[in-house]
Protein backbone atom coordinates (compact mmCIF):
# COMPACT_ATOMS: atom_id res chain seq x y z
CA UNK A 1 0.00 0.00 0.00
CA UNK A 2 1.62 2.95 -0.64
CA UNK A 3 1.00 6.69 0.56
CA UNK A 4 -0.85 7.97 -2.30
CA UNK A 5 -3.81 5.37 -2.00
CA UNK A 6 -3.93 6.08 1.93
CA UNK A 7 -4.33 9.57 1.00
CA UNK A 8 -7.50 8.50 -0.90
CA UNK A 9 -9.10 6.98 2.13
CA UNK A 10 -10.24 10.07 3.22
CA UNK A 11 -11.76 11.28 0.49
CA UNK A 12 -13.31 7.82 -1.35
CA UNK A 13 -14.93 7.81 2.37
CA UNK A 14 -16.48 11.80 1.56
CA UNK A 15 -17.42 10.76 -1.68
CA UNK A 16 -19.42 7.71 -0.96
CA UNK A 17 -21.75 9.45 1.52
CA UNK A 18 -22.07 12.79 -1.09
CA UNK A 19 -22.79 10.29 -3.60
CA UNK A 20 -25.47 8.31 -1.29
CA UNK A 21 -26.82 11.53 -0.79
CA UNK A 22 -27.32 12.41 -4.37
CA UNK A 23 -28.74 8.13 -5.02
CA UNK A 24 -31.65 9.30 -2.81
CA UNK A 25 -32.41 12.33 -4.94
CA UNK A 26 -32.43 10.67 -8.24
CA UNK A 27 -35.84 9.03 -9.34
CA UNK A 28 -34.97 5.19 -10.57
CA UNK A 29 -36.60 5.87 -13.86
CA UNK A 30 -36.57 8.94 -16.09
CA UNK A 31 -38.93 8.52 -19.29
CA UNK A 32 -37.17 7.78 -22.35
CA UNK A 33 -38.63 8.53 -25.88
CA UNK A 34 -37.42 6.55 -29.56
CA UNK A 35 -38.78 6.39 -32.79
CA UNK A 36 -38.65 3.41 -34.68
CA UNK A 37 -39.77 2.75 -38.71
CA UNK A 38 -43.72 1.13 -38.89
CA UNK A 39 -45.70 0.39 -41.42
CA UNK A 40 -49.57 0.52 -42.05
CA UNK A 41 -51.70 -2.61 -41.06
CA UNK A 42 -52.77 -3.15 -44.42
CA UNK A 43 -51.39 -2.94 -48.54
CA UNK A 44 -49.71 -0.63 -49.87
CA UNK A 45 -47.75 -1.13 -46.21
CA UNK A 46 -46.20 2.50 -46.27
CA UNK A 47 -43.37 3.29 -43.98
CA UNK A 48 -43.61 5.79 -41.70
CA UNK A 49 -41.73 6.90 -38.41
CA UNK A 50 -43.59 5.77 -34.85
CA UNK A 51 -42.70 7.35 -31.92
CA UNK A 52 -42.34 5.39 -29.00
CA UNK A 53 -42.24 6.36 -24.91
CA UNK A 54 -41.71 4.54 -22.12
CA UNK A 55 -39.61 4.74 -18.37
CA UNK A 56 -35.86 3.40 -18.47
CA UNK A 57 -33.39 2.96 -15.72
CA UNK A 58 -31.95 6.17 -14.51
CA UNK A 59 -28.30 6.12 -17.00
CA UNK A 60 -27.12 8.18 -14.03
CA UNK A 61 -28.12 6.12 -11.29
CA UNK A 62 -26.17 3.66 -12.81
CA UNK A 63 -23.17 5.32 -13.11
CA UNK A 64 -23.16 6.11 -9.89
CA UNK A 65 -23.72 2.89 -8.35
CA UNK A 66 -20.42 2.31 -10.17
CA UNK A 67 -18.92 4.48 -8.90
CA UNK A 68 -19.73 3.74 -5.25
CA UNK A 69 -18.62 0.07 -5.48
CA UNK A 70 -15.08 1.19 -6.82
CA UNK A 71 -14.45 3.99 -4.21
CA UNK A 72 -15.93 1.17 -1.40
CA UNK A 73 -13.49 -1.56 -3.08
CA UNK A 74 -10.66 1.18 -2.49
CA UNK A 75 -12.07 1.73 1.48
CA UNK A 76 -12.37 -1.70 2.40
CA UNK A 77 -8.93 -2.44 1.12
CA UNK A 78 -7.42 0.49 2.94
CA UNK A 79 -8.89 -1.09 6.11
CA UNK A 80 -7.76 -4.63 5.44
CA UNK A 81 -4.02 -3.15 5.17
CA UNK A 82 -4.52 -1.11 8.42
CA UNK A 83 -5.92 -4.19 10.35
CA UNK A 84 -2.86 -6.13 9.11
CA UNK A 85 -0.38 -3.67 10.76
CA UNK A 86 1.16 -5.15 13.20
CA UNK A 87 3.62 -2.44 15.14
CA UNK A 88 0.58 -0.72 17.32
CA UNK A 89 2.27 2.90 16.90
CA UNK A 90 2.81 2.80 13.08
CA UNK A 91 -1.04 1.82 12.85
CA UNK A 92 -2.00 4.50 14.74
CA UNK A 93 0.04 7.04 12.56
CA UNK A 94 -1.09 5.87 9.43
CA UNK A 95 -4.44 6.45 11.14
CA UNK A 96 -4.24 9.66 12.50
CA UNK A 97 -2.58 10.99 9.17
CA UNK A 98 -4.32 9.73 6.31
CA UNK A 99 -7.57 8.23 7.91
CA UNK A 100 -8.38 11.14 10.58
CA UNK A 101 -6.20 13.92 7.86
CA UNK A 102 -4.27 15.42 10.85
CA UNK A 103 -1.02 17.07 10.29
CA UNK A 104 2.11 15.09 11.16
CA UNK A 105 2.75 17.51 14.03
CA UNK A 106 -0.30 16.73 15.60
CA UNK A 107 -0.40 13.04 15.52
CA UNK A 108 3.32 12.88 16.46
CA UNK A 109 1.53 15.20 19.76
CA UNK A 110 -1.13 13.03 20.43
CA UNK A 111 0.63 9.90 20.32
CA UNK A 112 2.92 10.95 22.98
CA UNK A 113 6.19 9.29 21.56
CA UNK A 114 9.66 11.29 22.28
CA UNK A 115 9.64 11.73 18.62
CA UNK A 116 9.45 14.41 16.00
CA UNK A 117 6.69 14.97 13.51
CA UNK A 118 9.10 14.35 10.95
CA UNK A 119 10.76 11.29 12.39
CA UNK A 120 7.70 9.35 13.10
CA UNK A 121 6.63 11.07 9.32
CA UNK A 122 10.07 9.21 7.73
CA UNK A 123 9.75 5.46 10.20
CA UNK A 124 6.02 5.51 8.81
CA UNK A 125 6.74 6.29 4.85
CA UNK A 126 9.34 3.56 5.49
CA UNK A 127 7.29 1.21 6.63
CA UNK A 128 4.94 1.65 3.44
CA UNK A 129 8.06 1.51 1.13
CA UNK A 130 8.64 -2.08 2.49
CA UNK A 131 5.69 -3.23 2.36
């Protein structure tokens, strides 16, 4: 996993709930108009255009459902990386930082670690590097 797609965590997570938001706003079916060539019932069978209406499945709707099931796919494999970490502090770093967006400075504050924002920044961009 590296640092870019953490960074996306954050926002995929924003995104999904605007985007659930705008799901409930959208009607399922919008009407949806075609014509087609006809011809009369009987001899001399002339063809002429026939316009035809009915209700399809919202195009957008669609699309967005799409979308939602990619930015979830990038979510759920951001938290499947995060519950394999197994050195507690880095964890909680990569938490703080790209889950929760703090600054560096204020996650190396809260964690309470005689370390630098820019230390624990370098040991956890390390740690992605590897793995």
């Amino acid at each position: 996993m590296t640092a870019k797609e953490l960074s996306q965590y954050k926002s995929a997570k924003a995104e999904i709930k605007s985007i659930h938001r705008e799901l409930q706003e959208l009607p399922d079916y919008i009407e949806g108009t075609d014509t087609v060539k006809g011809s009369s019932p009987e001899y001399p069978y002339t063809e002429h255009p026939v316009t035809i209406r009915g209700h399809i499945p919202n195009p957008r709707k669609e699309k967005l459902l799409t979308r939602v099931e990619r930015l979830e796919r990038i979510v759920s494999e951001v938290d499947a990386f995060l519950d394999g970490i197994e050195d507690v502090n880095i964890a909680r770093a990569i938490r703080l930082h790209y889950v929760n967006g703090q600054e560096w400075w204020k996650v190396a504050g809260k964690m309470g670690l005689e370390v630098t924002a820019g230390a624990l920044k370098k040991k956890t961009l390390r740690f992605l590097k590897k793995s």
